[in-house]
C-alpha atoms as a PDB file:
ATOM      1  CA  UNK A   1     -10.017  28.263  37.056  1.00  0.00           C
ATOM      2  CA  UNK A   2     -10.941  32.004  37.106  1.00  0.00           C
ATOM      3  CA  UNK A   3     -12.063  33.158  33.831  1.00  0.00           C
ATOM      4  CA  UNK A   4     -10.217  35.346  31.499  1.00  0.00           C
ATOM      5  CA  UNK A   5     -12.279  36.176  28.628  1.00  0.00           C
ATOM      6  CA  UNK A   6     -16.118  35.856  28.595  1.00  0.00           C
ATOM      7  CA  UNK A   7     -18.437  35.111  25.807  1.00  0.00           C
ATOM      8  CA  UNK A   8     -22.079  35.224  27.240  1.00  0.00           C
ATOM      9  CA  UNK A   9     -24.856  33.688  25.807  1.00  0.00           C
ATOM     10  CA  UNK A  10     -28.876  33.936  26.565  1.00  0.00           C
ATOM     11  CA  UNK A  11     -30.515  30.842  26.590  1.00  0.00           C
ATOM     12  CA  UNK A  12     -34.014  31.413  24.878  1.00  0.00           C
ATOM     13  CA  UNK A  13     -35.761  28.711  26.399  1.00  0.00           C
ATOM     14  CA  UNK A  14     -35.267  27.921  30.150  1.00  0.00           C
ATOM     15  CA  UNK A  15     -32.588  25.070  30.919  1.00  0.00           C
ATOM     16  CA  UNK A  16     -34.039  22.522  32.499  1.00  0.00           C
ATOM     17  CA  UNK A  17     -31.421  20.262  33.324  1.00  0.00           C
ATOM     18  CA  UNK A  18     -30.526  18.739  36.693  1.00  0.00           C
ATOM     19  CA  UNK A  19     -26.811  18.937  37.435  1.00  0.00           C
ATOM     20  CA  UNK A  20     -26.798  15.031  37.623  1.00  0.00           C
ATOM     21  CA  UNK A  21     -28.647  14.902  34.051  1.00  0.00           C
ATOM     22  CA  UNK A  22     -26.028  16.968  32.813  1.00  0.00           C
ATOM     23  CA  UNK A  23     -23.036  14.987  33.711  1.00  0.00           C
ATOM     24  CA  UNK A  24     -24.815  11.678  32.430  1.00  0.00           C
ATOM     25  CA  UNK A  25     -24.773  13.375  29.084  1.00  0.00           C
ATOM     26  CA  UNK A  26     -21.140  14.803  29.269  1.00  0.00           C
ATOM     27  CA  UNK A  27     -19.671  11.112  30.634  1.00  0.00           C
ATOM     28  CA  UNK A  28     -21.270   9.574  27.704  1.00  0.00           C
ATOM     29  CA  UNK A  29     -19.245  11.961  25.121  1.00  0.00           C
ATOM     30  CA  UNK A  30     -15.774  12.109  27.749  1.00  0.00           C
ATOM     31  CA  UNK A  31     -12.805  13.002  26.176  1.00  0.00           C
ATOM     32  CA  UNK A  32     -10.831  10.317  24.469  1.00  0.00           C
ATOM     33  CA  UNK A  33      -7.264  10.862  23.442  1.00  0.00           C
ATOM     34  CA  UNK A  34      -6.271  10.724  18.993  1.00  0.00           C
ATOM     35  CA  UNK A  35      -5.962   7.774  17.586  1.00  0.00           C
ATOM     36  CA  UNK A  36      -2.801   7.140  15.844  1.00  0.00           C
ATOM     37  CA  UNK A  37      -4.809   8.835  12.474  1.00  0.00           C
ATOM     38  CA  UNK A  38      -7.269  11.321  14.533  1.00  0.00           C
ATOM     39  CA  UNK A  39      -5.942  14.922  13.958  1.00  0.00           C
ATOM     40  CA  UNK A  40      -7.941  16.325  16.776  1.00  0.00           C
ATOM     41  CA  UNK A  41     -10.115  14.851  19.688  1.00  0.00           C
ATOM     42  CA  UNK A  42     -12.608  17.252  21.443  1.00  0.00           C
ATOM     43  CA  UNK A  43     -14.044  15.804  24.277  1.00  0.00           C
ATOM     44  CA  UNK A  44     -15.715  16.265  28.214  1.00  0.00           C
ATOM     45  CA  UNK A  45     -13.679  16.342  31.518  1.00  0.00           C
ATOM     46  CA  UNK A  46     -14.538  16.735  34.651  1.00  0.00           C
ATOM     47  CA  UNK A  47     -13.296  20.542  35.717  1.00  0.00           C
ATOM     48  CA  UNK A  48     -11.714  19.644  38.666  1.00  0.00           C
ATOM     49  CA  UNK A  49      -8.241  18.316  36.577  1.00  0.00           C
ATOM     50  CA  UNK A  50      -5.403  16.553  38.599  1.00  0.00           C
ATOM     51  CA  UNK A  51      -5.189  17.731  42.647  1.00  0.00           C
ATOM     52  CA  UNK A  52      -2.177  18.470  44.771  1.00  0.00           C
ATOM     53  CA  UNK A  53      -2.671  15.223  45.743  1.00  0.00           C
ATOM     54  CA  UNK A  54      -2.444  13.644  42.276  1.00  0.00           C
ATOM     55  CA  UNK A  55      -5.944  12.504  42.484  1.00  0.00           C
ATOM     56  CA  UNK A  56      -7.975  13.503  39.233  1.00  0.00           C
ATOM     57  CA  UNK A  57     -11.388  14.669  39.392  1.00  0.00           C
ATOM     58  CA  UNK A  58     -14.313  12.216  38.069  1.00  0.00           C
ATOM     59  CA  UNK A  59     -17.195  14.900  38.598  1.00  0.00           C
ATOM     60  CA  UNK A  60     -18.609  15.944  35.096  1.00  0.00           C
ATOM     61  CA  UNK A  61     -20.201  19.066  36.431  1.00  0.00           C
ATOM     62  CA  UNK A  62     -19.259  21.236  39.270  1.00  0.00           C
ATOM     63  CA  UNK A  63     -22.034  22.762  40.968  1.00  0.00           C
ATOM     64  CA  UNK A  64     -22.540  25.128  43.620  1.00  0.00           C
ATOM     65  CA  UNK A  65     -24.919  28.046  44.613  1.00  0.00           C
ATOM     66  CA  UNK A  66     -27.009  26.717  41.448  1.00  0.00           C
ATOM     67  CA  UNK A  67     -24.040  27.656  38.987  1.00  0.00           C
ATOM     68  CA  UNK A  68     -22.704  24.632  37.052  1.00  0.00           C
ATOM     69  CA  UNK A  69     -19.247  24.276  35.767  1.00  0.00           C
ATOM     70  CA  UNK A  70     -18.257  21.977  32.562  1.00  0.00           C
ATOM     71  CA  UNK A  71     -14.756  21.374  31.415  1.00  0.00           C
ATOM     72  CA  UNK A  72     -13.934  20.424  27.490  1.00  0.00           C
ATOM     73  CA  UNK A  73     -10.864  19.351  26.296  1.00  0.00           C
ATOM     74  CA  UNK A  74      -9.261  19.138  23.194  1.00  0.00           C
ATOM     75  CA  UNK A  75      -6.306  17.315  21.520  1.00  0.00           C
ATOM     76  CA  UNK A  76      -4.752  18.066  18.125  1.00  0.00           C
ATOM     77  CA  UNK A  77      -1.853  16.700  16.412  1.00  0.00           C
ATOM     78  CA  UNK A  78       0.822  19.028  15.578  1.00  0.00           C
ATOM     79  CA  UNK A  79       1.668  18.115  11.674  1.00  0.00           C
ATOM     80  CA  UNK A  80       3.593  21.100  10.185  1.00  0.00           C
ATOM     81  CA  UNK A  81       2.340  22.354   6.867  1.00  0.00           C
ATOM     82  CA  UNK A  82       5.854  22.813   5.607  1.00  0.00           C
ATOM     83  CA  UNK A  83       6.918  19.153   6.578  1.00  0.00           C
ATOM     84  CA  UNK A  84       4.220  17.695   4.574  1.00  0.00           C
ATOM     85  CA  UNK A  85       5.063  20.154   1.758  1.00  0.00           C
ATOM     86  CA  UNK A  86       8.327  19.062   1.521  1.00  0.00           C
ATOM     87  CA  UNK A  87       7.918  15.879   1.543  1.00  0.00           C
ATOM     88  CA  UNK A  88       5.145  16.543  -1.752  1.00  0.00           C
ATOM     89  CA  UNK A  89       7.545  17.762  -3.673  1.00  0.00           C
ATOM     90  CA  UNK A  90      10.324  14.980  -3.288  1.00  0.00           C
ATOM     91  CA  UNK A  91       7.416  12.566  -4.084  1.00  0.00           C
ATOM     92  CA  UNK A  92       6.581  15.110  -6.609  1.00  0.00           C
ATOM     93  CA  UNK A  93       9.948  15.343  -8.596  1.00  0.00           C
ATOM     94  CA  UNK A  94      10.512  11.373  -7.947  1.00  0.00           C
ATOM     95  CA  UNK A  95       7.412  10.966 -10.306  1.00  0.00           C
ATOM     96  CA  UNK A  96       9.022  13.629 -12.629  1.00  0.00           C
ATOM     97  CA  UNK A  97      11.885  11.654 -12.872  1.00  0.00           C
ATOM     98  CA  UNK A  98      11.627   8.609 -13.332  1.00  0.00           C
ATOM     99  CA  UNK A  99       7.941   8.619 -15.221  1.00  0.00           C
ATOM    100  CA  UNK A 100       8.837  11.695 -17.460  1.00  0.00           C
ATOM    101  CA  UNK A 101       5.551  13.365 -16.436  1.00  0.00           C
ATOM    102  CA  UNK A 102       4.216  16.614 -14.745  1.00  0.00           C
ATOM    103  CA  UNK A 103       1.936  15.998 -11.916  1.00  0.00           C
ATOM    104  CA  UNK A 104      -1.613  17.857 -12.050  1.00  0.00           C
ATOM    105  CA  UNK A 105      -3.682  19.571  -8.888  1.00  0.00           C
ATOM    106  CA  UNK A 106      -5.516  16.574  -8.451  1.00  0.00           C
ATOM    107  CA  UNK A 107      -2.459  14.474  -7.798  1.00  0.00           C
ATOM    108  CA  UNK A 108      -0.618  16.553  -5.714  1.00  0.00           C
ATOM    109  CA  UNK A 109      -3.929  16.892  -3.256  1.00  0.00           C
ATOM    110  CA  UNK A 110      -4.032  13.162  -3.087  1.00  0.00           C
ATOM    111  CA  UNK A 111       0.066  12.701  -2.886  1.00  0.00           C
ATOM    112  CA  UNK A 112      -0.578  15.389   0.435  1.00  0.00           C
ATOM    113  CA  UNK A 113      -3.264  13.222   1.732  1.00  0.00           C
ATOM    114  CA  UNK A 114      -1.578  10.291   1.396  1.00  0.00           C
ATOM    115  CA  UNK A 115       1.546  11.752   3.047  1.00  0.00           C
ATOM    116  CA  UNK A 116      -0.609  13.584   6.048  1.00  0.00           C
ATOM    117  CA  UNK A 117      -2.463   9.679   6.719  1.00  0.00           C
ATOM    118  CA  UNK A 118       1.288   8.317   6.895  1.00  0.00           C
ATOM    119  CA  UNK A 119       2.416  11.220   9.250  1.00  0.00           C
ATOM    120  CA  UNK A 120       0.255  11.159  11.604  1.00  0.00           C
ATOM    121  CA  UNK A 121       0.452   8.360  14.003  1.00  0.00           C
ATOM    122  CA  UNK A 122       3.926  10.006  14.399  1.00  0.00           C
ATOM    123  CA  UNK A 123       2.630  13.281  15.126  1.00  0.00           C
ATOM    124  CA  UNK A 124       3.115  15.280  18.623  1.00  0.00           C
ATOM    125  CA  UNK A 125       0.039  16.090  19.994  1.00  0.00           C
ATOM    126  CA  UNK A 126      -0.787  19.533  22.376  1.00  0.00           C
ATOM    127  CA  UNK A 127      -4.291  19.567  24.410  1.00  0.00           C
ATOM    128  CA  UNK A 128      -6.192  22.538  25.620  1.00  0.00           C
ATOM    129  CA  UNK A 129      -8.683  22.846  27.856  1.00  0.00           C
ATOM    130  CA  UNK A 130     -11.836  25.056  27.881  1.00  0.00           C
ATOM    131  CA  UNK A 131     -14.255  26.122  30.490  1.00  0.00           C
ATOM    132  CA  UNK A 132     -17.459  27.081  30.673  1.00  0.00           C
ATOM    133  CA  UNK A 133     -20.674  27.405  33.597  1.00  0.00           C
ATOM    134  CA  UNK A 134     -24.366  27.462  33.044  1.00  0.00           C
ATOM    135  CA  UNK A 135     -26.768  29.732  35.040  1.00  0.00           C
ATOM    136  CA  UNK A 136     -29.876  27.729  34.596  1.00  0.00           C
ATOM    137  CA  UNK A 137     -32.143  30.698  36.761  1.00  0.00           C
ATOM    138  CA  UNK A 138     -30.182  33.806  35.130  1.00  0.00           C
ATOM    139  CA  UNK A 139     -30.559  32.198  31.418  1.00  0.00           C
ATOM    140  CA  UNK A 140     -26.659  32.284  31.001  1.00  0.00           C
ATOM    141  CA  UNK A 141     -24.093  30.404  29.324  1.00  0.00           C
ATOM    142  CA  UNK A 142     -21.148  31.940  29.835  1.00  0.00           C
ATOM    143  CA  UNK A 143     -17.431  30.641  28.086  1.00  0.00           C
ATOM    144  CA  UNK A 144     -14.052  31.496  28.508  1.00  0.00           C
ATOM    145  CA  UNK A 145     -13.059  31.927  25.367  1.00  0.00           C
ATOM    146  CA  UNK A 146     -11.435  35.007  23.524  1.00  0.00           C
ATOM    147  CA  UNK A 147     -13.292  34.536  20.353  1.00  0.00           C
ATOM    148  CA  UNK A 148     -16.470  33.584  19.388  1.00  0.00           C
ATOM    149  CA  UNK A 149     -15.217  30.690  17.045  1.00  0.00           C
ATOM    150  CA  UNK A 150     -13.582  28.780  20.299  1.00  0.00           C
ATOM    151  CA  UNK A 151     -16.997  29.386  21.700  1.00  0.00           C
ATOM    152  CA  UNK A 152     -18.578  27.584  19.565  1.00  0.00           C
ATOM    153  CA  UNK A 153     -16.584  24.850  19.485  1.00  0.00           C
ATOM    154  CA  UNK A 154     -17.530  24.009  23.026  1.00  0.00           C
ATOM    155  CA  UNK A 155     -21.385  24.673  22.370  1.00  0.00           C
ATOM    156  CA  UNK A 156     -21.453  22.759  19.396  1.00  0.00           C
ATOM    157  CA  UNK A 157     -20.069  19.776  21.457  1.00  0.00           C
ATOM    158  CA  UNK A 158     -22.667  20.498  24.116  1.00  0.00           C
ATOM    159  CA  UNK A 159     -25.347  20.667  21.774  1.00  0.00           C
ATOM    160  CA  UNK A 160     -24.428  16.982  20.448  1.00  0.00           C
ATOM    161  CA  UNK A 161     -24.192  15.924  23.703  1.00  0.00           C
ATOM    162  CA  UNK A 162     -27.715  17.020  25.416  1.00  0.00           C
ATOM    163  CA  UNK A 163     -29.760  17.215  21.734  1.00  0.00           C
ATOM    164  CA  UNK A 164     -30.161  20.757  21.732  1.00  0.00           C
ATOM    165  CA  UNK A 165     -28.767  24.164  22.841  1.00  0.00           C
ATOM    166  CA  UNK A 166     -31.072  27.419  22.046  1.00  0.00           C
ATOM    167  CA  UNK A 167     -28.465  30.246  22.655  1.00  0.00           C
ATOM    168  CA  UNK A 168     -27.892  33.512  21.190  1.00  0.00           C
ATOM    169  CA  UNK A 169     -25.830  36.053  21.932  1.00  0.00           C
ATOM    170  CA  UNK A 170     -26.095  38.181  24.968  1.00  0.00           C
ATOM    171  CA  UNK A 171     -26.984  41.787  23.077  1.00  0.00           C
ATOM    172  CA  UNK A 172     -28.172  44.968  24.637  1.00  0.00           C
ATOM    173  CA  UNK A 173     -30.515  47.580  23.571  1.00  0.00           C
ATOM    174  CA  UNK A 174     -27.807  50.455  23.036  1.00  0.00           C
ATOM    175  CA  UNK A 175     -25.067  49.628  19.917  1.00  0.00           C
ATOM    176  CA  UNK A 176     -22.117  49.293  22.247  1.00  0.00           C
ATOM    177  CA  UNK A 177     -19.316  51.240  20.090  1.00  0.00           C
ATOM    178  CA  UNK A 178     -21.893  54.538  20.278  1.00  0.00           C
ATOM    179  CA  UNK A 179     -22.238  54.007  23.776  1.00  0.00           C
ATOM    180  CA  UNK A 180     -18.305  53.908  23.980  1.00  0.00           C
ATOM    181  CA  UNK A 181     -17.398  55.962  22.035  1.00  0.00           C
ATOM    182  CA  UNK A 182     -20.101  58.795  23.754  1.00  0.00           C
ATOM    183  CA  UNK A 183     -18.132  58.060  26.840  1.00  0.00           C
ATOM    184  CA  UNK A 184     -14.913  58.727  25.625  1.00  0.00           C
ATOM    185  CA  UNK A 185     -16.337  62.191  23.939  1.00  0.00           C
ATOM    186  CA  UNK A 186     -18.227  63.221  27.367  1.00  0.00           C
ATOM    187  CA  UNK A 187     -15.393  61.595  30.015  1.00  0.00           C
ATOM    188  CA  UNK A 188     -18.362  60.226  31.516  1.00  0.00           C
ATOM    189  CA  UNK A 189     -19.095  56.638  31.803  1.00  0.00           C
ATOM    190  CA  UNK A 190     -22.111  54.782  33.459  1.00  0.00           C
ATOM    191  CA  UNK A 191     -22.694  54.437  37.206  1.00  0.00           C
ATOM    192  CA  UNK A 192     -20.251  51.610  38.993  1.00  0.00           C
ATOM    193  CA  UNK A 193     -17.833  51.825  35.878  1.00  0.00           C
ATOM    194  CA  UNK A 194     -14.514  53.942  35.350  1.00  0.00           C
ATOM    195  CA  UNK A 195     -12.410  54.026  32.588  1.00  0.00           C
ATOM    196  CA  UNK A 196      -8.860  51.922  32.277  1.00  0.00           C
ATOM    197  CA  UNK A 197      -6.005  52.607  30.618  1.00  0.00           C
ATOM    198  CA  UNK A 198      -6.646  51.277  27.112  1.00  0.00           C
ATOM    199  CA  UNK A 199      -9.114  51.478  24.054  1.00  0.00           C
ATOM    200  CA  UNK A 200      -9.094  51.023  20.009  1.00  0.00           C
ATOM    201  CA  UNK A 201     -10.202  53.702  17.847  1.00  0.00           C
ATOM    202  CA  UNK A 202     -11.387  52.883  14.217  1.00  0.00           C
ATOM    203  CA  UNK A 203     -11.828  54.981  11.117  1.00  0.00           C
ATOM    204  CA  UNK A 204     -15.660  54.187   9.837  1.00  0.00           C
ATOM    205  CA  UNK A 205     -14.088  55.363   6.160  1.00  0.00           C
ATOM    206  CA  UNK A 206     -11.012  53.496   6.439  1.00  0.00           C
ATOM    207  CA  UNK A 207     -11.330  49.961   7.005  1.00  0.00           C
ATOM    208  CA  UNK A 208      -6.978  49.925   8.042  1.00  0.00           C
ATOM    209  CA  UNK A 209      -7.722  52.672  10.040  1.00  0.00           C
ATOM    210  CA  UNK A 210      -7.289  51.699  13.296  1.00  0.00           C
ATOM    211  CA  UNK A 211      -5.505  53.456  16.599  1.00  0.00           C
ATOM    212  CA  UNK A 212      -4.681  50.926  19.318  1.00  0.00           C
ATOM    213  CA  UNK A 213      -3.741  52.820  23.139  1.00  0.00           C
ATOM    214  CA  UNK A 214      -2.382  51.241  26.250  1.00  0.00           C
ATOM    215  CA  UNK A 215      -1.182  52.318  29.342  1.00  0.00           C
ATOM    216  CA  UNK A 216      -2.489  56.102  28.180  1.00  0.00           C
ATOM    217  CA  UNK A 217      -5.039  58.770  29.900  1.00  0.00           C
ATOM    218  CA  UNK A 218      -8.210  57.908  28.238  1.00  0.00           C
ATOM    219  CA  UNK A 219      -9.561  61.644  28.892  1.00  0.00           C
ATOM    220  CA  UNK A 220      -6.281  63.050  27.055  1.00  0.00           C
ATOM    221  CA  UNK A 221      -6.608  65.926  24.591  1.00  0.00           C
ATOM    222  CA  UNK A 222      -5.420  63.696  21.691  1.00  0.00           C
ATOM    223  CA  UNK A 223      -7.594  61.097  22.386  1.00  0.00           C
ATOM    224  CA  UNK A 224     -10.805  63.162  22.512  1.00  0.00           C
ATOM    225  CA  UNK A 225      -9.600  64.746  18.660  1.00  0.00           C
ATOM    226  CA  UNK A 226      -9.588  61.744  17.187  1.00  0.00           C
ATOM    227  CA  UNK A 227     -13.021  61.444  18.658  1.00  0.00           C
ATOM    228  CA  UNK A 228     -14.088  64.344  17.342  1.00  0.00           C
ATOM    229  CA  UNK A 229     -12.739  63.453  13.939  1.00  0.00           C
ATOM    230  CA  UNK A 230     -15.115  60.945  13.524  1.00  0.00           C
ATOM    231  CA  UNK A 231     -13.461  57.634  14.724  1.00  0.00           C
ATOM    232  CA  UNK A 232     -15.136  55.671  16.904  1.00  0.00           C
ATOM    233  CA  UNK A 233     -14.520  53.345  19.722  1.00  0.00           C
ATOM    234  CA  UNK A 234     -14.234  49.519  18.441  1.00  0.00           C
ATOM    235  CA  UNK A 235     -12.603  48.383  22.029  1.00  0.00           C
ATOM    236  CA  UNK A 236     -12.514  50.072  25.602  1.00  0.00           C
ATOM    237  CA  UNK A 237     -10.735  49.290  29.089  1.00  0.00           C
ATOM    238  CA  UNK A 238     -13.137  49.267  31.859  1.00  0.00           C
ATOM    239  CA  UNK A 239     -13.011  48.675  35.563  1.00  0.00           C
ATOM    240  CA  UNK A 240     -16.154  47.624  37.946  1.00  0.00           C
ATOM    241  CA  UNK A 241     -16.301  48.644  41.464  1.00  0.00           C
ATOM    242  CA  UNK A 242     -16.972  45.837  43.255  1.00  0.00           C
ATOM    243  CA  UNK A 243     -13.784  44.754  41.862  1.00  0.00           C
ATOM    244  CA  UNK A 244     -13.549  43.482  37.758  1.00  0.00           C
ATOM    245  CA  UNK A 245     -11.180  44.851  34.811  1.00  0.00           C
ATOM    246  CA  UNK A 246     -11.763  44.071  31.074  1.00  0.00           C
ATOM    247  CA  UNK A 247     -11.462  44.892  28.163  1.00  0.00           C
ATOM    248  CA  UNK A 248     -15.266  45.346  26.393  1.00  0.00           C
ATOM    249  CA  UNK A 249     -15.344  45.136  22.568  1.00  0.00           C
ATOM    250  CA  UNK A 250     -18.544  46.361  19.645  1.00  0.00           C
ATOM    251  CA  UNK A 251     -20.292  42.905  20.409  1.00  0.00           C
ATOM    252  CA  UNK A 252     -19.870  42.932  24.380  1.00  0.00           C
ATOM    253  CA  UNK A 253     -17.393  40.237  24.794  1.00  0.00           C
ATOM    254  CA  UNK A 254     -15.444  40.812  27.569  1.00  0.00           C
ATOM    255  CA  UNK A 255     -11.524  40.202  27.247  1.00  0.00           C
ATOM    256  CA  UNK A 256      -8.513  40.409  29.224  1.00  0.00           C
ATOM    257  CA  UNK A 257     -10.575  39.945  32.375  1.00  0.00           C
ATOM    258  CA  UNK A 258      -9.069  40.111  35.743  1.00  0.00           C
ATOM    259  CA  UNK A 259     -10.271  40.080  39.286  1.00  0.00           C
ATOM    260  CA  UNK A 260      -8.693  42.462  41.602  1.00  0.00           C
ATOM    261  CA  UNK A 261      -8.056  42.280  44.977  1.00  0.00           C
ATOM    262  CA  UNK A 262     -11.654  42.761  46.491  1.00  0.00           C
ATOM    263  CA  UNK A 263     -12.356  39.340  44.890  1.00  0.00           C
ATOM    264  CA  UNK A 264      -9.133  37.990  45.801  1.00  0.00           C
ATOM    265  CA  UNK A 265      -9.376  38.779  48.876  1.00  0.00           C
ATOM    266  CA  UNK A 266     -12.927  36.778  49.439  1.00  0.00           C
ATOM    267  CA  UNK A 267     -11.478  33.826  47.980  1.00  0.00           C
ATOM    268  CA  UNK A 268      -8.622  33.812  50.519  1.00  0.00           C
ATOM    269  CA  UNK A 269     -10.676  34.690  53.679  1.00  0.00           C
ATOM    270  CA  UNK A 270     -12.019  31.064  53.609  1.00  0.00           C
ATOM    271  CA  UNK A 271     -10.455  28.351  55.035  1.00  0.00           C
ATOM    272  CA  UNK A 272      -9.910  25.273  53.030  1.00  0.00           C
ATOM    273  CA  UNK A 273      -8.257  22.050  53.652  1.00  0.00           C
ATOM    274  CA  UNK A 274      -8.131  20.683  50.032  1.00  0.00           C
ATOM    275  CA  UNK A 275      -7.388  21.759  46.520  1.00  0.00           C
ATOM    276  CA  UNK A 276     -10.953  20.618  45.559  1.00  0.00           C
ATOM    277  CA  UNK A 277     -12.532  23.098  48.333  1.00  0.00           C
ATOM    278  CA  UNK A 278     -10.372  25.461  47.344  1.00  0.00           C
ATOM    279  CA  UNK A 279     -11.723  24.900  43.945  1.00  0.00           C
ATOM    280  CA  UNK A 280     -15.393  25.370  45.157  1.00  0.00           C
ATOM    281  CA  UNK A 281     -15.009  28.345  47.065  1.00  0.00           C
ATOM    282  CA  UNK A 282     -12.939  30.222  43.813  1.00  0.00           C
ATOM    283  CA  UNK A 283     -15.755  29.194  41.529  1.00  0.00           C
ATOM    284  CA  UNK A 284     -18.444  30.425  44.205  1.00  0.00           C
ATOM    285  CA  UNK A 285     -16.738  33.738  44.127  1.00  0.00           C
ATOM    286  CA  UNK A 286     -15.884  33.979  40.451  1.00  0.00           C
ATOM    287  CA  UNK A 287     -19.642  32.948  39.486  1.00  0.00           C
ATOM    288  CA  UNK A 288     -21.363  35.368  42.061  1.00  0.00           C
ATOM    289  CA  UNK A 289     -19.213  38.252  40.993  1.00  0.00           C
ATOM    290  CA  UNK A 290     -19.748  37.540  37.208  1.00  0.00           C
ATOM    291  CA  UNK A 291     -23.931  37.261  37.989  1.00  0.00           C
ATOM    292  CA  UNK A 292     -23.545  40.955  39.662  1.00  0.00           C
ATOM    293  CA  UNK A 293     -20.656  42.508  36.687  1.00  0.00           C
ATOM    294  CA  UNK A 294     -22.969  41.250  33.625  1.00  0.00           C
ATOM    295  CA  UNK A 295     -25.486  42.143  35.031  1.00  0.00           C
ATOM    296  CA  UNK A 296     -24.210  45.953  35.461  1.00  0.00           C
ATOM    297  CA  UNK A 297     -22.850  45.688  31.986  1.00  0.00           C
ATOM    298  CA  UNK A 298     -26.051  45.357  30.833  1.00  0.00           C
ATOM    299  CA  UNK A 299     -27.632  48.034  32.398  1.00  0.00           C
ATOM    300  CA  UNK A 300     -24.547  50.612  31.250  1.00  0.00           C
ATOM    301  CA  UNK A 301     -25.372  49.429  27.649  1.00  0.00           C
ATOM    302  CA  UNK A 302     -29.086  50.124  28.009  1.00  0.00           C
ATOM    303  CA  UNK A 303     -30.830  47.045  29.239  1.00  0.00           C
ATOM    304  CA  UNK A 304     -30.727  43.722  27.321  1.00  0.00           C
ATOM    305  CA  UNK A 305     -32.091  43.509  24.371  1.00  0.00           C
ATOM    306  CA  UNK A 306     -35.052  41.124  24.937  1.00  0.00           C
ATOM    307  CA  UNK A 307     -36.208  41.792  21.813  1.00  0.00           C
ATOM    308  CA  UNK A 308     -33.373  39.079  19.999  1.00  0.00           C
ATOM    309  CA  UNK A 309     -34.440  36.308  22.690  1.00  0.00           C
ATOM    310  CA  UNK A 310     -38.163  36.061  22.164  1.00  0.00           C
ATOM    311  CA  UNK A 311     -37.167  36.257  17.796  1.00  0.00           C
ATOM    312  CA  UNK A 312     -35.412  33.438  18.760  1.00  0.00           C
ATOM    313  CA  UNK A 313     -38.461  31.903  20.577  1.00  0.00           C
ATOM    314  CA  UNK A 314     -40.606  32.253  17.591  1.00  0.00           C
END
């Protein structure tokens, strides 16, 4: 259940609904599993999966301290490309063969169809879940997703499922690869962050040029000359004090997150007698610890830009 990656969005007009509103919405549009010709399903379940126990979870929304967690899944049919391919071009030099005739773009398109809609009811399937929690009085949405595209997937779904969904991305006043890379060049970074042991360089005259370092000294000599050459930083390895690593990239998403052992730590120091509570107390944590990291992000990048939200308003 802890997060990994975090795309944060600002909602620009308040969210208004109740937790139990919510989960009417998201039981209406629950996940249902492909048809024998679906190639993909996307669909709501609750985010407490299948217990110790066995027991599933029938909750839509999880909520606690005012956070509220919503679980997506989705279901796709693994057809290979190559398969179907192949079995074009058999059907392709049959009709060569025995009607003496080449076989146009057109045809081969609807020979591919044809062979994908005969396929696919004996297709394996593979199923992913996604995650996501709504801070109705910080104006958050915030997904674990490492891309923006998987992101949107979920609120796409949400927004068919509630009617609407005015989000934009989280953006703060400072461009974020200046404000990296000016850390790099000064070995200074904001207050309550320190460096980690990783960043990506890029050449602003050379699209492929690109220098990707792990497990180095960020402060090194040869880092800081490639600074001073003009490339600038695209990704950087951070760490939080009160106990959060990532990786921050040029349009603050947050990847690679981890929680160390301050968080840890909390999560373990409370009893529990089910998986379920267990559940609730991690996603306590997690949420609380997120509100007070995003919010110091922020702040090291200059503020948020408030400026994008009330655009968005007009």
């Amino acid at each position: 259940m802890w997060f990994k990656n975090l795309q944060v969005y600002r909602f620009t007009k308040d969210f208004d609904l109740s937790a139990e509103e919510l989960a009417s919405y998201l039981e209406a549009a629950a996940f249902v599993p492909c048809g024998s010709q679906d190639p993909s399903r996307y669909g709501w379940v609750p985010p407490i999966g299948r217990l110790a126990n066995g027991d599933e979870g029938t909750q839509y929304v999880h909520s606690a301290n005012g956070y509220m967690m919503i679980s997506a899944k989705r279901e796709d049919k693994i057809l290979p490309a190559a398969v179907v391919n192949e079995q074009m071009e058999q059907q392709v030099q049959l009709i060569q063969q025995e009607q003496g005739r080449g076989v146009g773009r057109k045809e081969r398109q609807t020979l591919k169809e044809e062979i994908t809609f005969s396929l696919l009811p004996r297709a394996f399937t593979k199923s992913s879940k996604h995650y996501a929690y709504i801070a109705p009085k910080e104006g958050l949405l915030i997904i674990d997703a490492s891309s923006a595209t998987r992101a949107e997937d979920l609120m796409n779904s949400l927004r068919d499922s509630i009617g609407s969904l005015p989000v934009i991305p989280l953006t703060a006043k400072n461009m974020p690869q200046q404000v990296m890379t000016d850390w790099l060049k000064s070995g200074e970074v904001a207050a309550g962050f320190s460096l980690g042991h990783e960043c990506e360089l890029r050449d602003p005259s050379d699209e492929a040029g690109v220098i990707r370092c792990k497990h180095q000294d960020l402060n090194s000599v040869d880092i800081n000359n490639h600074i001073k050459s003009g490339m600038y930083v695209s990704k950087l390895g951070l760490c939080w004090d009160s106990g959060v690593e990532c990786v921050i990239d040029d349009t603050l998403a947050i990847k690679r997150l981890s929680f160390g052992d301050i968080v840890q730590e909390k999560a373990s120091e409370v009893d529990t007698d089910s998986a379920a509570e267990q559940f609730d107390v991690d996603f306590s944590i997690m949420t609380l610890t997120l509100s007070g990291f995003i919010s110091a992000l922020t702040t090291a990048f200059g503020g948020e830009n408030t400026a994008a939200a009330e655009a968005a308003t007009l």
